[in-house]
Protein backbone atom coordinates (compact mmCIF):
# COMPACT_ATOMS: atom_id res chain seq x y z
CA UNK A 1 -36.47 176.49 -42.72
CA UNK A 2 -38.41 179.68 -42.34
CA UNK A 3 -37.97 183.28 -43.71
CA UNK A 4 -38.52 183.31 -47.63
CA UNK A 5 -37.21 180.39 -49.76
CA UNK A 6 -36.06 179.81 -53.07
CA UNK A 7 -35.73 176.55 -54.46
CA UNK A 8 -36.28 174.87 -58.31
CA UNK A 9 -37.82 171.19 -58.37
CA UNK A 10 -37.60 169.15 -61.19
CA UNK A 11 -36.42 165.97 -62.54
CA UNK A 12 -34.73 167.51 -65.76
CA UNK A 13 -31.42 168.42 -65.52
CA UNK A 14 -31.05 170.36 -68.22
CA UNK A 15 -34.40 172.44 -67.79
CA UNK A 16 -32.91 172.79 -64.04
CA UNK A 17 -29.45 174.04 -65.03
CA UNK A 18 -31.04 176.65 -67.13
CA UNK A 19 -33.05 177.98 -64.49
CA UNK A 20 -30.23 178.08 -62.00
CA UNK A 21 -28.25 179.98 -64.15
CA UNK A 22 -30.63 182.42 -64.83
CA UNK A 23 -31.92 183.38 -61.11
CA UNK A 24 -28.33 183.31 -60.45
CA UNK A 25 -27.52 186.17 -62.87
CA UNK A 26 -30.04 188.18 -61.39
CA UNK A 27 -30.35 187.19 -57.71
CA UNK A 28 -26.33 186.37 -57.52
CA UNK A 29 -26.63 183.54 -55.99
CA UNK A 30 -28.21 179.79 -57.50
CA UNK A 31 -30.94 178.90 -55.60
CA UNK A 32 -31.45 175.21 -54.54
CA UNK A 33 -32.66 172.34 -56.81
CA UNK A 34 -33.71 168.68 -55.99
CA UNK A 35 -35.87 166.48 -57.75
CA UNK A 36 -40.27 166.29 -57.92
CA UNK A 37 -39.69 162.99 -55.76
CA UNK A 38 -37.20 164.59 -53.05
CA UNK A 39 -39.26 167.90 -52.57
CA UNK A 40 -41.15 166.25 -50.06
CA UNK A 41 -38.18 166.30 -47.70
CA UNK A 42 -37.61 170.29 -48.03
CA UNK A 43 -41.12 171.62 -48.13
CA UNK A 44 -43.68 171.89 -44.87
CA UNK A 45 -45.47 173.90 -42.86
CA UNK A 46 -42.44 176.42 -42.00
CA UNK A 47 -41.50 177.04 -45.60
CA UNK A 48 -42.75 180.13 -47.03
CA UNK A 49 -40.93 180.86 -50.26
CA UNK A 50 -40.93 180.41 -53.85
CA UNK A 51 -40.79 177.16 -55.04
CA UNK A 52 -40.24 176.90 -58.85
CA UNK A 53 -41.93 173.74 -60.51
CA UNK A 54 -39.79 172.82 -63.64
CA UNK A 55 -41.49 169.94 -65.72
CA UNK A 56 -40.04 169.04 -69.27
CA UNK A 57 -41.93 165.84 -70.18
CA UNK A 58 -45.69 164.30 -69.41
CA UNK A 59 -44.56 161.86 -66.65
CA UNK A 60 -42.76 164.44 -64.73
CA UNK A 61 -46.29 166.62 -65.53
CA UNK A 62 -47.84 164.32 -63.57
CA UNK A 63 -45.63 164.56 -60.83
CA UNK A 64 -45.21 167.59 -60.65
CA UNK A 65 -49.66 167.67 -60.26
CA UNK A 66 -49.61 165.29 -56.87
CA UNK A 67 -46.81 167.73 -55.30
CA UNK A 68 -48.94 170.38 -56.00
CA UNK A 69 -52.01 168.68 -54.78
CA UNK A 70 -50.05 167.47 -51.60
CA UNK A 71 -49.25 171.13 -51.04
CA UNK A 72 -52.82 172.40 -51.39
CA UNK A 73 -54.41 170.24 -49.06
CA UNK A 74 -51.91 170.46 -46.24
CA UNK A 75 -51.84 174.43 -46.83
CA UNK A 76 -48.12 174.73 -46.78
CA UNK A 77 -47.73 178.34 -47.19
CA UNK A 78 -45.31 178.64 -49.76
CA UNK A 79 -45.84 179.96 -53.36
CA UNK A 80 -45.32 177.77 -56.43
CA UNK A 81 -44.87 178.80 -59.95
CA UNK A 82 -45.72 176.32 -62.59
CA UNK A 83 -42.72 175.95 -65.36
CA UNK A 84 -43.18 174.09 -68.51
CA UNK A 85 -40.66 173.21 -70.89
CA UNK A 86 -40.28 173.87 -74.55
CA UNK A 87 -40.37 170.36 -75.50
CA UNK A 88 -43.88 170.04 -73.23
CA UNK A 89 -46.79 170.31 -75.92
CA UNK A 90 -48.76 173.18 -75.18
CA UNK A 91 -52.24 172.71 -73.39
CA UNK A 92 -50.94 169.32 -72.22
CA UNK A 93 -50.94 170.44 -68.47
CA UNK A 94 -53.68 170.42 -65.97
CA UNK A 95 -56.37 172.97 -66.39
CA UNK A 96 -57.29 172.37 -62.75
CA UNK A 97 -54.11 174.02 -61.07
CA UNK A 98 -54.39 177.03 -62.04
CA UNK A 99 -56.32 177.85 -58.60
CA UNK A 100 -53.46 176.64 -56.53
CA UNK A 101 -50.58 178.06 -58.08
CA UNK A 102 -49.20 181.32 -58.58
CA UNK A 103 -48.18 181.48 -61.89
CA UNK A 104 -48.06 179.21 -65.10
CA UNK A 105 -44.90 179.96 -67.00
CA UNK A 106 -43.77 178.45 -70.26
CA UNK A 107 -39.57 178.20 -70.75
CA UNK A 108 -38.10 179.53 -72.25
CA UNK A 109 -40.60 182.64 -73.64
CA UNK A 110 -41.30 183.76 -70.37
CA UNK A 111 -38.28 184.12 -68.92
CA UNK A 112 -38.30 187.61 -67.83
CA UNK A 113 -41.55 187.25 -65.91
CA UNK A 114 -40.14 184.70 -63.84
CA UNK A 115 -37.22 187.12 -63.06
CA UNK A 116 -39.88 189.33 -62.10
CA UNK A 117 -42.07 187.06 -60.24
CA UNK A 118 -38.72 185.85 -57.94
CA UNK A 119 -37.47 189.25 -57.36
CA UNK A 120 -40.65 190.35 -55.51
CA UNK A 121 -41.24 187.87 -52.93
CA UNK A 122 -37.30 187.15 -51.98
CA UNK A 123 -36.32 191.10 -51.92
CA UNK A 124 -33.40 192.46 -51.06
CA UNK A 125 -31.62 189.87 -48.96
CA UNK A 126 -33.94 187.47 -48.63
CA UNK A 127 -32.19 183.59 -47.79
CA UNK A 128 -32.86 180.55 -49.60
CA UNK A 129 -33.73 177.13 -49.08
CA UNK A 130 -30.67 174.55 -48.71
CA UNK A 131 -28.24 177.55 -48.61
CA UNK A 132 -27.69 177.01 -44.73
CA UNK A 133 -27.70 173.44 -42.60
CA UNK A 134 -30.79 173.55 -40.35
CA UNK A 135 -30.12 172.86 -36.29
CA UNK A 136 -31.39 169.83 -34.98
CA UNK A 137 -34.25 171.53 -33.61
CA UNK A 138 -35.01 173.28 -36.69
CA UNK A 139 -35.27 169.48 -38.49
CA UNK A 140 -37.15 167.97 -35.45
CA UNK A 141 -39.91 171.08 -35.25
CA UNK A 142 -40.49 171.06 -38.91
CA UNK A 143 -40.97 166.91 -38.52
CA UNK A 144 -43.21 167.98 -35.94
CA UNK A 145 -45.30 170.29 -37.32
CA UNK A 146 -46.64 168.24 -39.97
CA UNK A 147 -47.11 165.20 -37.17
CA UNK A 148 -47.95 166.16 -33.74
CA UNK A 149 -46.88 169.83 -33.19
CA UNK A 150 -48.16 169.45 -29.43
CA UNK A 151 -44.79 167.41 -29.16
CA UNK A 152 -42.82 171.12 -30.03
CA UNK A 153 -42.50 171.69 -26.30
CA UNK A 154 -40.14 168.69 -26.04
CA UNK A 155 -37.98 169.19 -29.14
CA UNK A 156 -35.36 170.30 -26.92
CA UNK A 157 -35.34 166.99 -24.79
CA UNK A 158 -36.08 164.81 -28.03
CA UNK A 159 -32.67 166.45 -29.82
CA UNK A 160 -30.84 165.60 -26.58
CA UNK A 161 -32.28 161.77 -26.65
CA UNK A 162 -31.59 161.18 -30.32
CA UNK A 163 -28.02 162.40 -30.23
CA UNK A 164 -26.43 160.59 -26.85
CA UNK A 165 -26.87 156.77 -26.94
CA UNK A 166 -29.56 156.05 -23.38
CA UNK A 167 -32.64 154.20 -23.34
CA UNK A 168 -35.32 155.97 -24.12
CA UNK A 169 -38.73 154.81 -22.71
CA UNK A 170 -41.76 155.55 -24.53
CA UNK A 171 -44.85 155.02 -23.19
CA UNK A 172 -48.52 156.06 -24.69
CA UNK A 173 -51.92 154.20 -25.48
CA UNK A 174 -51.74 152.22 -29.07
CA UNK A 175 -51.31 154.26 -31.76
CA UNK A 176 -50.68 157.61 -30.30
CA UNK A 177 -47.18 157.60 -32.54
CA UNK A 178 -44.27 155.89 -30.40
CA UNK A 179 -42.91 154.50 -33.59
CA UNK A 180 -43.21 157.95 -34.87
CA UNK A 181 -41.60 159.65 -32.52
CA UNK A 182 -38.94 156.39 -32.13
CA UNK A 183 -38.06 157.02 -35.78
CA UNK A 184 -37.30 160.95 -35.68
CA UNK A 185 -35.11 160.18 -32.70
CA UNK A 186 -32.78 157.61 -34.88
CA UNK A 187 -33.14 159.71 -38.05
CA UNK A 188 -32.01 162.87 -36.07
CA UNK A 189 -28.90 160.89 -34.49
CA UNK A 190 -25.46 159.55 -35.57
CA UNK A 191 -26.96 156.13 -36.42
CA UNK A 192 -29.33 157.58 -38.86
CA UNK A 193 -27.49 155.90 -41.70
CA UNK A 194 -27.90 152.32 -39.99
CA UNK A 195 -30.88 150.19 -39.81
CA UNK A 196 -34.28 150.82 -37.72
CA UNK A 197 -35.70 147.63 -36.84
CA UNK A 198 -38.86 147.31 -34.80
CA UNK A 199 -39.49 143.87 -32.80
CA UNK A 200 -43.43 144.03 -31.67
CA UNK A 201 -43.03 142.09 -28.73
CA UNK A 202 -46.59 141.59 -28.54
CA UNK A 203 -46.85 140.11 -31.73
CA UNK A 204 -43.72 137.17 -30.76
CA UNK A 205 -44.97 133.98 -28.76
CA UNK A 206 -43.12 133.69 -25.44
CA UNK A 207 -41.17 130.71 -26.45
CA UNK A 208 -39.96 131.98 -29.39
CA UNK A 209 -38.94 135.86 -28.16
CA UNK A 210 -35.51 134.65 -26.95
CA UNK A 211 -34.77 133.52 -30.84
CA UNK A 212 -36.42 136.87 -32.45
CA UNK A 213 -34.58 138.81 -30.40
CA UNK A 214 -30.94 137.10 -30.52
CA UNK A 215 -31.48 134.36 -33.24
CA UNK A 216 -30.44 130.62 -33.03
CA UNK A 217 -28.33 128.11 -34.36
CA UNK A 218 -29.34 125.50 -36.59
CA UNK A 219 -31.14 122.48 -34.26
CA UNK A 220 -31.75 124.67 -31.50
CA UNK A 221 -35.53 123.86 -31.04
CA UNK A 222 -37.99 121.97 -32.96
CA UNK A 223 -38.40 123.64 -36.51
CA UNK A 224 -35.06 125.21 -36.51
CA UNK A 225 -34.01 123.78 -39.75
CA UNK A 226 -31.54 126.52 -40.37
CA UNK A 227 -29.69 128.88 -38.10
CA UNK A 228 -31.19 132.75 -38.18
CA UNK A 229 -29.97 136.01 -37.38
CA UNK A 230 -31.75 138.01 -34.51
CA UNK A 231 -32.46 141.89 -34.22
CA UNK A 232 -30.11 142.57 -31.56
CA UNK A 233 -27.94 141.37 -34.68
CA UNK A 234 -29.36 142.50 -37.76
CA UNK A 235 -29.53 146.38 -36.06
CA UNK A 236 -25.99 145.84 -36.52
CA UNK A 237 -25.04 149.83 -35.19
CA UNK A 238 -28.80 151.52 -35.68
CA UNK A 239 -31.59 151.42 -33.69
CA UNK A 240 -33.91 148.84 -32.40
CA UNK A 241 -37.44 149.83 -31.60
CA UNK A 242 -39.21 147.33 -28.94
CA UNK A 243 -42.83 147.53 -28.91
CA UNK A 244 -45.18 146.65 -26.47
CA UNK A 245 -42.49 145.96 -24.19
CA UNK A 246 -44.78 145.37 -20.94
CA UNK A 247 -45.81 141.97 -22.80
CA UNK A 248 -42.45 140.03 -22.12
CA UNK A 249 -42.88 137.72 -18.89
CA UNK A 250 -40.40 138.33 -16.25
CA UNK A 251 -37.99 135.20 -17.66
CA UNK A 252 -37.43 137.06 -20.70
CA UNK A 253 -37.00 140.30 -18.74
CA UNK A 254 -33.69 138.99 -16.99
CA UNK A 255 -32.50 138.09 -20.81
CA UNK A 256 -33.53 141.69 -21.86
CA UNK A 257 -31.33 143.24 -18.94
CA UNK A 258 -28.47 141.04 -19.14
CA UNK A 259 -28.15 142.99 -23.07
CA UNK A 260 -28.93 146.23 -21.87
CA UNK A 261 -26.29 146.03 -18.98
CA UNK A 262 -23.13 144.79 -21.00
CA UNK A 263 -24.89 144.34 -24.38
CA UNK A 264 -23.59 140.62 -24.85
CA UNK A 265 -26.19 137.86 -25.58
CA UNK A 266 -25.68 134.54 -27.27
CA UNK A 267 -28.19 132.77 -29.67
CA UNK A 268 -30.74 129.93 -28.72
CA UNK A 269 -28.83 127.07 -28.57
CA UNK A 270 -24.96 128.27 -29.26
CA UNK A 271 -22.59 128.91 -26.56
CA UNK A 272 -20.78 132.07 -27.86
CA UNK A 273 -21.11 134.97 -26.66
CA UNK A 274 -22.04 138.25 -29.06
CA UNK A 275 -21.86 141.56 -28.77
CA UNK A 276 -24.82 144.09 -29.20
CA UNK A 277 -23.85 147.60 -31.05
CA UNK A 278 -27.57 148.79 -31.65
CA UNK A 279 -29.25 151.63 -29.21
CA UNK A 280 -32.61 150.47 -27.92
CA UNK A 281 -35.64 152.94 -27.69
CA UNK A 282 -38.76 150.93 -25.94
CA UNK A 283 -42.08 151.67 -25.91
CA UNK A 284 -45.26 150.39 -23.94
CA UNK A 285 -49.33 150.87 -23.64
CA UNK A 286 -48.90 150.96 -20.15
CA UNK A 287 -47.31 152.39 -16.69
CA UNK A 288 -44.22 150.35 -16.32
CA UNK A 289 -43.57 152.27 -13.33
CA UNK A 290 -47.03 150.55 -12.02
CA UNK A 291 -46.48 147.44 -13.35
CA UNK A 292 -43.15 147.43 -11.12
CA UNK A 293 -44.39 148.22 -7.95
CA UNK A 294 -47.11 145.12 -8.55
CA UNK A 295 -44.34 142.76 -9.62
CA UNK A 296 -45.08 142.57 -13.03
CA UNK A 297 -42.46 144.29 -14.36
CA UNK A 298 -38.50 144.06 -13.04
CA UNK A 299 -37.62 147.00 -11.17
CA UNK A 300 -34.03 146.57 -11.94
CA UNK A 301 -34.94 146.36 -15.82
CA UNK A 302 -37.51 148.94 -15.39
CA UNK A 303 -34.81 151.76 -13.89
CA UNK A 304 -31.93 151.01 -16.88
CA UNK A 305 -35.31 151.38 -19.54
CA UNK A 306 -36.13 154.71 -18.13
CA UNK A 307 -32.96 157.07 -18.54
CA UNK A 308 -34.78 159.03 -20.39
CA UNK A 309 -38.73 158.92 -20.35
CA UNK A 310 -41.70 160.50 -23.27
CA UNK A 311 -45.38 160.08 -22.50
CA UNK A 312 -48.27 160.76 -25.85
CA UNK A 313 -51.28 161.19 -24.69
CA UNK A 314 -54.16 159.66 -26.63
CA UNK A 315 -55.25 162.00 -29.81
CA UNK A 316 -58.56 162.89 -28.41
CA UNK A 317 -56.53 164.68 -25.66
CA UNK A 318 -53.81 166.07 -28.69
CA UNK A 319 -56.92 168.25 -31.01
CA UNK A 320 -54.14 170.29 -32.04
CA UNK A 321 -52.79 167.33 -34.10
CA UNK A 322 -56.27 165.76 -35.67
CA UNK A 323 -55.82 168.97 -38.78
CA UNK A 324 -51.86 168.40 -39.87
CA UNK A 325 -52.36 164.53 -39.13
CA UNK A 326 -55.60 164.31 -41.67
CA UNK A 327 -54.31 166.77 -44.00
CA UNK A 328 -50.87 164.57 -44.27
CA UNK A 329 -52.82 161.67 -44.21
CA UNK A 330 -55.50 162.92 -47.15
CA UNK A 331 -52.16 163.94 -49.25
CA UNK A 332 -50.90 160.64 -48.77
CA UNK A 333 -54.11 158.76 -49.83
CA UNK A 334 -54.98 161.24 -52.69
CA UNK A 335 -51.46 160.66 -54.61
CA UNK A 336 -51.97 156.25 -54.18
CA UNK A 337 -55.38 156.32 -55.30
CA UNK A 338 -54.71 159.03 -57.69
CA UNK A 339 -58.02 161.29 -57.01
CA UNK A 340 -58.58 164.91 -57.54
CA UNK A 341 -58.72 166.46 -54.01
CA UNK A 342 -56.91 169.81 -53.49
CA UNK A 343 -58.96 170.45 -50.81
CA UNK A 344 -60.55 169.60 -46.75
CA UNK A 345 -63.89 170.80 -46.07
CA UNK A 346 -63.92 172.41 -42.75
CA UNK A 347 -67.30 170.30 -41.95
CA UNK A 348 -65.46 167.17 -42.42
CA UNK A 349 -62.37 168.45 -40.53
CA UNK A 350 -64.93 168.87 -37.50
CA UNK A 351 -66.21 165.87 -37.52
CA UNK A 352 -62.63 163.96 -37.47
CA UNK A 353 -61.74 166.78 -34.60
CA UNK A 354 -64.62 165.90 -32.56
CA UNK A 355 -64.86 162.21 -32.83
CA UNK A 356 -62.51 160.39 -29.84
CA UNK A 357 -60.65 157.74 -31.81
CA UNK A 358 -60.35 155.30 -29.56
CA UNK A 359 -58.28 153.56 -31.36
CA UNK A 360 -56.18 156.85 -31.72
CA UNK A 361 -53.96 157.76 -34.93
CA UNK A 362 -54.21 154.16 -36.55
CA UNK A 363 -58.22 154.80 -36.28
CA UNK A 364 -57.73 158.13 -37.83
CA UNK A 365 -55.89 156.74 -40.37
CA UNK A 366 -58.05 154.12 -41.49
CA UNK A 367 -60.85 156.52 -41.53
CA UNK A 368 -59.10 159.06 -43.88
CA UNK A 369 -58.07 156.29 -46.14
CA UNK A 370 -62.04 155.10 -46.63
CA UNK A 371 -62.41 158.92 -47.13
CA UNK A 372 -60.37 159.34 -50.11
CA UNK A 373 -60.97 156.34 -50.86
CA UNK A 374 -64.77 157.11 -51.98
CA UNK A 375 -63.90 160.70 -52.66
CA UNK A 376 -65.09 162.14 -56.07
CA UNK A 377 -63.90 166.09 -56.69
CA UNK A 378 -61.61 168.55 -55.61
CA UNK A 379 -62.74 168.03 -52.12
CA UNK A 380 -62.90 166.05 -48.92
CA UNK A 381 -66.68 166.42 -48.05
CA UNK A 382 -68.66 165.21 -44.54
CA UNK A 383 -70.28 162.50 -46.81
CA UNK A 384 -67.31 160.94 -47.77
CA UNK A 385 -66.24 160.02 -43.95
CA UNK A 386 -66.99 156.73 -42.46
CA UNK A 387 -70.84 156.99 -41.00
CA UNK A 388 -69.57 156.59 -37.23
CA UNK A 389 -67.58 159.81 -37.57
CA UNK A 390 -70.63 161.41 -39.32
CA UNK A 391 -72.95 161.03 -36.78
CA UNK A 392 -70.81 161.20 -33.69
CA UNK A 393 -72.21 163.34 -30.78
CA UNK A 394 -70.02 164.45 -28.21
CA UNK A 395 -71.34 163.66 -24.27
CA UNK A 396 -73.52 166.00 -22.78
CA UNK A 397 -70.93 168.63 -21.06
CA UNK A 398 -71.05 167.93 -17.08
CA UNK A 399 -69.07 170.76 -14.93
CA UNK A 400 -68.56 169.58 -11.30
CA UNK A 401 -70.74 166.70 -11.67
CA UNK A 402 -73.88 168.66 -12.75
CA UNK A 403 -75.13 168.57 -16.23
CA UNK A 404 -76.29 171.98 -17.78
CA UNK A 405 -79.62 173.36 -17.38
CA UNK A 406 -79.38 176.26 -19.60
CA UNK A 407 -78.71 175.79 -23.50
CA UNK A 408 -77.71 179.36 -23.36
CA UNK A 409 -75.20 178.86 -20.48
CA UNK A 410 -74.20 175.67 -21.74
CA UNK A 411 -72.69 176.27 -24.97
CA UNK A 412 -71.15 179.51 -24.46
CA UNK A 413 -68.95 177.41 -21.48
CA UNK A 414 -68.64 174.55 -23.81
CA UNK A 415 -66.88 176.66 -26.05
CA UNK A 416 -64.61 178.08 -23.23
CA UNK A 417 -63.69 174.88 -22.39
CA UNK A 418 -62.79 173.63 -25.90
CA UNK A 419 -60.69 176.86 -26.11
CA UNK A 420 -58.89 176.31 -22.61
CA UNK A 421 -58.35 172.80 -23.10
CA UNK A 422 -56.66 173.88 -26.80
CA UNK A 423 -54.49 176.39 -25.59
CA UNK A 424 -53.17 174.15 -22.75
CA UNK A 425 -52.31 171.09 -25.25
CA UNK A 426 -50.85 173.73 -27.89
CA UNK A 427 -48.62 174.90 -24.70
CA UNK A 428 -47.77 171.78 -23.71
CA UNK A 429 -49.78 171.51 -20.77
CA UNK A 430 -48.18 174.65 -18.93
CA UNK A 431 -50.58 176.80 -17.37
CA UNK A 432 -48.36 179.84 -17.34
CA UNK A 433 -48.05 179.71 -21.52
CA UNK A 434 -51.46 179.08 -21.77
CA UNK A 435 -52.68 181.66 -19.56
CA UNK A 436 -50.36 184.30 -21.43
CA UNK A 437 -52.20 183.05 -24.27
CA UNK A 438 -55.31 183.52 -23.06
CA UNK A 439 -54.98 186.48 -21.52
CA UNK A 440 -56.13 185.81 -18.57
CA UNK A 441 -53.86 185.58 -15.47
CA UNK A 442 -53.09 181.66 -14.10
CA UNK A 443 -55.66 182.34 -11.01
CA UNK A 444 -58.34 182.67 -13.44
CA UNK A 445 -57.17 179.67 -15.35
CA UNK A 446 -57.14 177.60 -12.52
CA UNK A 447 -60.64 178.39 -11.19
CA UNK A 448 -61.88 177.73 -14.93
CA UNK A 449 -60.02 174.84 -15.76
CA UNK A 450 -61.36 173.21 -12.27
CA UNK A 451 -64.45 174.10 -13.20
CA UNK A 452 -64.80 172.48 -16.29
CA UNK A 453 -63.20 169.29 -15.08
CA UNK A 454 -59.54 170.14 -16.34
CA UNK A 455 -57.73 169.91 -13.40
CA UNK A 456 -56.35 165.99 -14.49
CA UNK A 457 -55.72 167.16 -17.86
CA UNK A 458 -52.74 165.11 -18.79
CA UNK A 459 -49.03 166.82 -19.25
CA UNK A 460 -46.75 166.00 -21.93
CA UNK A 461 -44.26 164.37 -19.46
CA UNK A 462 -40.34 164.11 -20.13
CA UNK A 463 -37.98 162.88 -17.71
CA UNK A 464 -34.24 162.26 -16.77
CA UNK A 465 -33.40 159.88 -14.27
């Protein structure tokens, strides 16, 4: 959804009627309307129109305040004008908006500066939001953007995985977004409408992974007082997620393949043979490939996972993602704990860029949570971050082995390598893109990034097999 937009959002139908009906005299042609709750699934960071905030009672008021604060602090660039009802009392709204809005209207007295206000940024022309179905792409880039827009090189391979039914094989540290990524592909496919079941493999003792994944009959094992349903099952015609897939022992690999092959399984302890309708996406922490070759893995089960093939790379190799990841993230937290943050203070965004999260996005996470958390204000301040993050250093910057000798020297090349490294993970890893954006030509590129110890920086790998 880019180009300028025109939508109204409230949860009054009346109050939204109205407005259509006006913009539609003058604009000839009713913009689109949804509710305060489903704006959330039509606004982001490619939406840069108008959006019309219609509120008729207190409780919608209040609603309407956390969309605008979700908006602020993940700088979506659209406009939004502020409409209050007749029935609203007067001074009843937040003071503190006024700063992130464009306008504050009352209905229906100031009807003719809203006119006014619409006609100037649509123009002559101009589309509007909802009036047009978005591409697949379109819906996968905009999912992206507010997620990991370093994945926007592969938006054309992740539309072709979610709609033909193959394996997909993801593969990816912990918490570098598999499930994610998992759950665009099933939302953007024809089995979006069924269940999305995950089964953390991990998480499922060996002797009891057979029954979680195909159920059992009642008696089948001690403790089986009562027959249960398994995923394979209960995804009836959606998709089933397995995690940490490398866990399963080699016994409960031949089980796995047997499914995957001609999708029939039967329960623990029953003789009858089912049928499995669900697609299976798979994901693991490590190189299945490598766990093949050293017998860990099947190879036979390891060739009918990999049809299709992502790899994420750890977050503190993704710095492109770290911003629309925390400012998601501080949105999210700010509307449960109900604070007052509108805004990200580019110290503490710094700090959460620079730190390494080990324990990648579900690290993150945690730490913006504790952040809000003990927030106090309109914004997200250094103090408020967890005290690792505060005081994090990075290494001392080593280029071919040596460490630097001159301060000068030093951090005018750590900054060229910060800025290299960037524009090679906002390119997806290509050293032609990144070069053009650079502009430099790829021989210089090369001779800086092995300089600076980029030469293994890691691509964002897609395959067919």
């Amino acid at each position: 959804m880019t180009g300028n937009r025109l939508a109204v959002i409230t949860d009054d139908p009346v109050l939204g009627s109205a407005l259509q009906n006006l913009l539609k005299g003058s604009l000839h042609q009713a913009p689109f309307m949804c509710g305060l709750n489903n704006a959330r699934d039509h606004i982001g960071r490619d939406t840069d129109g108008l959006l019309l905030v219609a509120v008729a009672s207190l409780a919608e008021a209040e609603k309407a305040f956390r969309l605008i604060q979700e908006t602020s602090i993940q700088q979506f660039p659209m406009q939004i004008v502020l409409i209050e009802g007749e029935a609203l009392p007067r001074g009843e709204g937040r003071n503190n908006l006024d700063h992130h809005i464009t306008a504050r209207l009352r209905w229906p007295d100031d009807s003719q500066r809203l006119l006014r206000l619409t006609r100037e940024p649509l123009g002559k022309g101009a589309g509007f939001l909802g009036t047009r179905t978005e591409t697949l792409e379109e819906i996968i880039s905009r999912r992206l953007l507010s997620q990991t827009p370093s994945l926007l090189p592969l938006v054309e391979r992740i539309a072709l995985a979610a709609v033909h039914d193959v394996t997909v094989l993801l593969t990816g540290e912990t918490g570098t977004g598999k499930t994610f990524l998992a759950r665009l592909m099933h939302d953007c496919s024809p089995r979006k409408s069924h269940p999305f079941l995950v089964v953390p493999c991990g998480a499922q003792p060996a002797s009891l992974i057979e029954s979680a994944f195909f159920g059992h009959v009642k008696g089948a094992f001690t403790g089986a007082d009562r027959a249960k349903e398994g995923k394979f099952a209960a995804a009836g015609e959606g998709t089933l997620l397995l995690d940490e897939i490398d866990t399963l022992g080699l016994e409960q690999q031949a089980g796995l393949l047997r499914v995957i092959e001609s999708g029939e399984y039967e329960p623990v302890g029953c003789n009858e043979t089912k049928c499995c309708s669900a697609r299976i996406i798979v994901a693991s922490n490590w190189d299945l490939q490598e766990a093949a070759d050293k017998g860990n893995f099947r190879q036979d089960l390891y060739y009918r996972l990999n049809v299709m093939s992502f790899h994420l790379p750890p977050i503190r190799e993704r710095v492109e993602d770290v911003e629309p990841l925390v400012r998601g993230m501080v949105a999210r937290f700010n509307t449960k704990f109900r604070k007052d943050l509108f805004e990200l203070s580019p110290q503490a965004l710094a700090a959460l860029q620079t730190f390494q999260w080990p324990g990648n996005i579900r690290q993150l996470e945690n730490a913006v949570q504790q952040a809000v958390l003990v927030s106090s204000g309109p914004e997200l301040l250094l103090d408020h971050l967890p005290q690792p993050v505060r005081e994090y250093s990075p290494p001392p910057l080593k280029m071919n082995g040596q460490s630097p000798s001159a301060s000068l020297v030093y951090n005018r090349e750590a900054v060229e390598r910060d800025v290299i490294q960037k524009a090679l993970a906002a390119h997806g890893y290509s050293r032609a893109r990144a070069a053009l954006s650079l502009k430099i030509s790829r021989v210089t590129l090369y001779k800086k990034m092995k300089k600076y110890g980029l030469m293994g920086a890691p691509s964002l790998r897609s395959s067919v097999t």
